[in-house]
N, C-alpha and C. Protein backbone atom coordinates (compact mmCIF):
# COMPACT_ATOMS: atom_id res chain seq x y z
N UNK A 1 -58.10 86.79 -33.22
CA UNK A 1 -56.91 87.53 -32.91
C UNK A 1 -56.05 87.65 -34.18
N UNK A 2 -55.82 88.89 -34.39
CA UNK A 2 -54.99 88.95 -35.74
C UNK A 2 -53.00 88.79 -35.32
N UNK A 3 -53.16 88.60 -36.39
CA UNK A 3 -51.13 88.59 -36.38
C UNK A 3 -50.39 89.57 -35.73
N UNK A 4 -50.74 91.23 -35.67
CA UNK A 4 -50.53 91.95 -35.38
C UNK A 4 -50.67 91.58 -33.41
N UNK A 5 -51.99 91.32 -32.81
CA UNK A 5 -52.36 91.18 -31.30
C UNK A 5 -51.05 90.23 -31.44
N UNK A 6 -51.31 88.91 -31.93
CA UNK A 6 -50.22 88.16 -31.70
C UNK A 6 -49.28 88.04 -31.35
N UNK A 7 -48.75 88.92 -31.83
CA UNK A 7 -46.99 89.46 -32.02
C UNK A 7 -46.68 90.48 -30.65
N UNK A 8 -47.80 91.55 -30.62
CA UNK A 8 -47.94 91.92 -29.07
C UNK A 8 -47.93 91.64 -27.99
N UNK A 9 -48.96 90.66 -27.94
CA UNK A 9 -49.16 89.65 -26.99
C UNK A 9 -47.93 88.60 -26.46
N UNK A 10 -47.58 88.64 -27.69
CA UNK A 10 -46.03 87.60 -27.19
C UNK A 10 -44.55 88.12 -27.01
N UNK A 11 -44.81 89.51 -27.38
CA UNK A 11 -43.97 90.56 -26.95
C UNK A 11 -43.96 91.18 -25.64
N UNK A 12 -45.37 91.34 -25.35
CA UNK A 12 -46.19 91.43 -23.78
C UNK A 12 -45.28 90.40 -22.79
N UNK A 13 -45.33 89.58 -23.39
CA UNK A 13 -45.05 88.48 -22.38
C UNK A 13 -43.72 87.79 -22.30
N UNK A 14 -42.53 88.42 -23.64
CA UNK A 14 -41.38 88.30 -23.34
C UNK A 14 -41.08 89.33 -22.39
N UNK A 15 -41.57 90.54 -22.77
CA UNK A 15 -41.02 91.56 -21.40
C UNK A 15 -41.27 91.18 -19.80
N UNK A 16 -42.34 90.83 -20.10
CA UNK A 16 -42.45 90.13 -18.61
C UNK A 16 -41.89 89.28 -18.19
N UNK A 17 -41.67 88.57 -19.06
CA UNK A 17 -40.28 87.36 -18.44
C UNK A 17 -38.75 88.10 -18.06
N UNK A 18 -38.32 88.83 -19.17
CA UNK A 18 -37.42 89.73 -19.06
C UNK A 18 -37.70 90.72 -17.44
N UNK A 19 -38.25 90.82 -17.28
CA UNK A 19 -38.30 91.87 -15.95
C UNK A 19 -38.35 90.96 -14.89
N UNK A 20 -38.88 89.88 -14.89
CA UNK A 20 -38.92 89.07 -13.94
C UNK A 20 -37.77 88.54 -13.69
N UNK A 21 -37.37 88.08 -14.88
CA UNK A 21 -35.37 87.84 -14.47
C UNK A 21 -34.43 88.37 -14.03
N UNK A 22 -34.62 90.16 -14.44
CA UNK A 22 -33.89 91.17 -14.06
C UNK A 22 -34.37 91.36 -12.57
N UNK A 23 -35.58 91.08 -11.93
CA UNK A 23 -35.58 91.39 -10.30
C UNK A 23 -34.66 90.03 -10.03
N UNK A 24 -34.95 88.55 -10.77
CA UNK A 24 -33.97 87.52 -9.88
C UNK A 24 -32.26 87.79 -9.96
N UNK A 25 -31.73 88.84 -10.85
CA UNK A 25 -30.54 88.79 -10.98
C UNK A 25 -29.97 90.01 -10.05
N UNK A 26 -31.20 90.69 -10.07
CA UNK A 26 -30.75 91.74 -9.35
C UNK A 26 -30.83 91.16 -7.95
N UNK A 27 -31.99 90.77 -7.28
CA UNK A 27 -31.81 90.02 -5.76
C UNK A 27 -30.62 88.93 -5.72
N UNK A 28 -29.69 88.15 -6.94
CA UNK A 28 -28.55 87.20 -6.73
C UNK A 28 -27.19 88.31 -6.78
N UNK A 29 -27.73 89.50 -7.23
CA UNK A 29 -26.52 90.44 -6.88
C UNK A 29 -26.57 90.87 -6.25
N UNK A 30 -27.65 91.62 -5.00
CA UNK A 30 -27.31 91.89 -3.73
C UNK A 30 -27.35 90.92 -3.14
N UNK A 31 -27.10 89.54 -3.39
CA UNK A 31 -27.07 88.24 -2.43
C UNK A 31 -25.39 88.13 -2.03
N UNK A 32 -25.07 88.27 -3.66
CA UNK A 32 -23.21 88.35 -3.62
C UNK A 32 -23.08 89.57 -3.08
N UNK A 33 -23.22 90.53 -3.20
CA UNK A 33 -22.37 91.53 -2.76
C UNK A 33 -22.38 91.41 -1.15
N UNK A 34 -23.57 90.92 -0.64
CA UNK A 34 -23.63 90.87 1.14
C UNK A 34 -22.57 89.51 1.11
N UNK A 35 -22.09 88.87 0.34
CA UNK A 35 -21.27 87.70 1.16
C UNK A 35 -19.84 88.24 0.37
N UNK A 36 -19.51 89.06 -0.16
CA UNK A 36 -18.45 89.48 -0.84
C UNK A 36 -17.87 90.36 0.29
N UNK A 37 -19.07 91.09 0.98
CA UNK A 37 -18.63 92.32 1.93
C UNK A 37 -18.02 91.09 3.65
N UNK A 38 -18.84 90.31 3.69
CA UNK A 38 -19.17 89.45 4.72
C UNK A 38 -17.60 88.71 4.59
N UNK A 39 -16.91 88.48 3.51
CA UNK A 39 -16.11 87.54 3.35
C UNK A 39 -14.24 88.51 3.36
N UNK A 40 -14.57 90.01 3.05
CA UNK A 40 -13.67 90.87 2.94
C UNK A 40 -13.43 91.34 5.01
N UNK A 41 -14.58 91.25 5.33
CA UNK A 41 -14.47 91.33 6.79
C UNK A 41 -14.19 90.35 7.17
N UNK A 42 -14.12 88.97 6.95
CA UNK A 42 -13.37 88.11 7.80
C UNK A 42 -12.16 87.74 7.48
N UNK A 43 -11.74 87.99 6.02
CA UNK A 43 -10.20 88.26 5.82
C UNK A 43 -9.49 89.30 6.74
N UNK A 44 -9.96 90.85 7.09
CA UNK A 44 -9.54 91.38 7.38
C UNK A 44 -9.16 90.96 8.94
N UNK A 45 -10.48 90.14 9.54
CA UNK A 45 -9.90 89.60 11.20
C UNK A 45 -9.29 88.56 10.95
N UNK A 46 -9.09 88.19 9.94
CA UNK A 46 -7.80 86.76 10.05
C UNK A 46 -6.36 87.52 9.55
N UNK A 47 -6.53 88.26 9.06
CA UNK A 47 -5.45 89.82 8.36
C UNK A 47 -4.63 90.09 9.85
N UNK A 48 -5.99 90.62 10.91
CA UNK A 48 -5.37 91.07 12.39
C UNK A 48 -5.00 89.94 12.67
N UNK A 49 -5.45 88.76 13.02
CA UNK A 49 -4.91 87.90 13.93
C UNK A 49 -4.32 87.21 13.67
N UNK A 50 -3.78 86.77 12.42
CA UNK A 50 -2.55 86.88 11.87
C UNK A 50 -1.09 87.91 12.23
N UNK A 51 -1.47 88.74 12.19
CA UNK A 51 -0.72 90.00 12.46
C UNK A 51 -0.23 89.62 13.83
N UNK A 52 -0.83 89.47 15.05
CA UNK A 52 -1.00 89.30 16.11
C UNK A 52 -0.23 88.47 16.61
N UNK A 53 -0.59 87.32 15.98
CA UNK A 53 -0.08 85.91 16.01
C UNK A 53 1.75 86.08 15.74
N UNK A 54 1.74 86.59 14.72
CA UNK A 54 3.51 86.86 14.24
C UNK A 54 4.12 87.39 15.59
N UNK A 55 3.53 88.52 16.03
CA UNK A 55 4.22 89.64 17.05
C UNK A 55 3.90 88.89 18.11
N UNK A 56 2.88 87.52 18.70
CA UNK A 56 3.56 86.82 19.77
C UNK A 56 4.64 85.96 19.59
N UNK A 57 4.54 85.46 18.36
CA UNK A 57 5.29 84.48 17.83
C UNK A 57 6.86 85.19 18.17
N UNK A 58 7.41 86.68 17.38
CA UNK A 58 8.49 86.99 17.97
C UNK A 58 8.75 87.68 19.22
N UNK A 59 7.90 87.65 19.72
CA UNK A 59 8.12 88.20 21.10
C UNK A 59 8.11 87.11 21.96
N UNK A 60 8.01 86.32 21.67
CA UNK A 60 7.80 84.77 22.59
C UNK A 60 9.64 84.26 21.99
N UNK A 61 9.65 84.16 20.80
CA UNK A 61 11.53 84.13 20.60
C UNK A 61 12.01 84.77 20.65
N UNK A 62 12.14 86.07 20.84
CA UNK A 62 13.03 87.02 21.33
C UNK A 62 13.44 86.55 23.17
N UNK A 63 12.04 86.35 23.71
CA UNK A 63 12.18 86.01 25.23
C UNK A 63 13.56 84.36 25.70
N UNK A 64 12.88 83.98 24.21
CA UNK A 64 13.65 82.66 24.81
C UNK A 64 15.23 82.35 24.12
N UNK A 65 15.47 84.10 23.55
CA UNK A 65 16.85 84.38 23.32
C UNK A 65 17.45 84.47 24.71
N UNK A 66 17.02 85.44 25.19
CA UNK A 66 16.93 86.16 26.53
C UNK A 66 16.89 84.91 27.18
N UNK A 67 16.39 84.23 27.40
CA UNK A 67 16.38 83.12 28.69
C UNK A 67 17.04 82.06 28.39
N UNK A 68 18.16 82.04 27.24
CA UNK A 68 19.06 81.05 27.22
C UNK A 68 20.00 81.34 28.48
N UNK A 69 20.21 79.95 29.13
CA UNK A 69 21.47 79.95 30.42
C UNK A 69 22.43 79.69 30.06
N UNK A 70 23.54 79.76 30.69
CA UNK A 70 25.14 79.73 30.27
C UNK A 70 25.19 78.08 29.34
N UNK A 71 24.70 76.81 30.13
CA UNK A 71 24.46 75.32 29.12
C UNK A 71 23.74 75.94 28.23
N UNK A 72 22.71 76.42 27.77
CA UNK A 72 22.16 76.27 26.53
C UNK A 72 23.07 77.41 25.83
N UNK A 73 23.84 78.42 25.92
CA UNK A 73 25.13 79.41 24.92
C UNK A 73 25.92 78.10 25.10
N UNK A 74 26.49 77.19 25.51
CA UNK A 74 27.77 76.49 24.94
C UNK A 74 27.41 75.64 24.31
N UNK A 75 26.19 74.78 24.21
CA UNK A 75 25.72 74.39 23.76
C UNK A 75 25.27 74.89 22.26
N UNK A 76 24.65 76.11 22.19
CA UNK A 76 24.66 76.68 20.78
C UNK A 76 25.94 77.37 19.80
N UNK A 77 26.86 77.67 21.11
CA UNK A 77 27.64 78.27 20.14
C UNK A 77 28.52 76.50 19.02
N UNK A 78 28.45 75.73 20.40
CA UNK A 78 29.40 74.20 19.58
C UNK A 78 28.39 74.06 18.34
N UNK A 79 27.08 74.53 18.21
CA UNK A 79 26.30 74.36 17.53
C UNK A 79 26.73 74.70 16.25
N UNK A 80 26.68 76.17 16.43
CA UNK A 80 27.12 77.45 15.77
C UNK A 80 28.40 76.74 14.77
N UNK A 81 29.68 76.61 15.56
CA UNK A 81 30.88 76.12 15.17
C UNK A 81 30.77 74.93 14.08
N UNK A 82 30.43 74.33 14.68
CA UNK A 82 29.67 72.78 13.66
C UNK A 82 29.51 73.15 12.55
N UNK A 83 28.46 74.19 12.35
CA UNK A 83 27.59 74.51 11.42
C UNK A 83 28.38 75.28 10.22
N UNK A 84 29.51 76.27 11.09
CA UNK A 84 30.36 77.34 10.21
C UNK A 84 31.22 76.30 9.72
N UNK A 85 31.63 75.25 10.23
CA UNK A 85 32.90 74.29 10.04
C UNK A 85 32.31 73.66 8.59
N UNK A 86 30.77 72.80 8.56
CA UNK A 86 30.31 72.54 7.56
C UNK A 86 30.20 73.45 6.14
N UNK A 87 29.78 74.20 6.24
CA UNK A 87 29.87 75.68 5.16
C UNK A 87 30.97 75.46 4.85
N UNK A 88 32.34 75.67 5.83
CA UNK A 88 33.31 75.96 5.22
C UNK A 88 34.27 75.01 4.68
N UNK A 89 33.60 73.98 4.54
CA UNK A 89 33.42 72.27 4.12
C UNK A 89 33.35 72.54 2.28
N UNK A 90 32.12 73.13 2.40
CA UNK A 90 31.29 73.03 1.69
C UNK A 90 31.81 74.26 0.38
N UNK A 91 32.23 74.98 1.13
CA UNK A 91 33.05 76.18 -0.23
C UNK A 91 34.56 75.53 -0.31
N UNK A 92 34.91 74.72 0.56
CA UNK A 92 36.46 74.14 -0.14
C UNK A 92 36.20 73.41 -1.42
N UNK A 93 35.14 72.55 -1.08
CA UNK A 93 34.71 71.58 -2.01
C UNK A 93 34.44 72.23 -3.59
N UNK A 94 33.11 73.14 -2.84
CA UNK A 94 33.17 73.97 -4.49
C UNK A 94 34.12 74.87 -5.31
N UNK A 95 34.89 75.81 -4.18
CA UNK A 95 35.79 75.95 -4.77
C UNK A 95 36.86 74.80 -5.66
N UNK A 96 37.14 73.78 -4.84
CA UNK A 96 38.24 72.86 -6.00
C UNK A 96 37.53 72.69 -6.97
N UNK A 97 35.91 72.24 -6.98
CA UNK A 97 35.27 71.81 -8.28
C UNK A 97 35.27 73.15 -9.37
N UNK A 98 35.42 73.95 -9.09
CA UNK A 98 35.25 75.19 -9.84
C UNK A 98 37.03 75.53 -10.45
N UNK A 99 37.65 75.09 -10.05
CA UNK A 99 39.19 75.43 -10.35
C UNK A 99 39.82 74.32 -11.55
């Protein structure tokens, strides 16, 4: 076998390795792309039911605005009061520190 076959021969047989790699990279890229697609569709149903979830979430507190009884409004508003009384605690204070 001369130098020349040689060099062929082992050129022969890098391409073939080369092609053989290019089918394994190509079958690990349609491997990703089916779990890329697979993984964009289950974002999208956790996307909805998420979505879903919010709009029971306020429609379930909106209801139990609505179904406060006369004790639970006096109860929130002393709440309420408390709360404005603190704030307004709370800007006397900063105001003097600021003066």
């Amino acid at each position: 076998m001369t130098a020349n076959e040689k060099a062929l021969a082992t050129f022969e047989t890098r391409i073939r390795q080369m092609i053989l790699r290019f089918q394994e990279l190509k079958k690990e890229n349609k491997s990703l792309y089916e779990m890329l697609q697979k993984n964009e569709q289950d974002m999208n149903q956790l996307r909805q039911k998420l979505e879903q979830q919010q709009s029971d979430y306020n429609s379930l507190k909106m209801a139990r605005m609505i179904e406060i009884t006369d004790g639970d409004l006096t109860g929130a508003k002393d709440r309420l009061s408390k709360l404005i009384r603190d704030v307004n605690k709370c800007i006397a204070i900063l105001s003097d520190e600021n003066q």
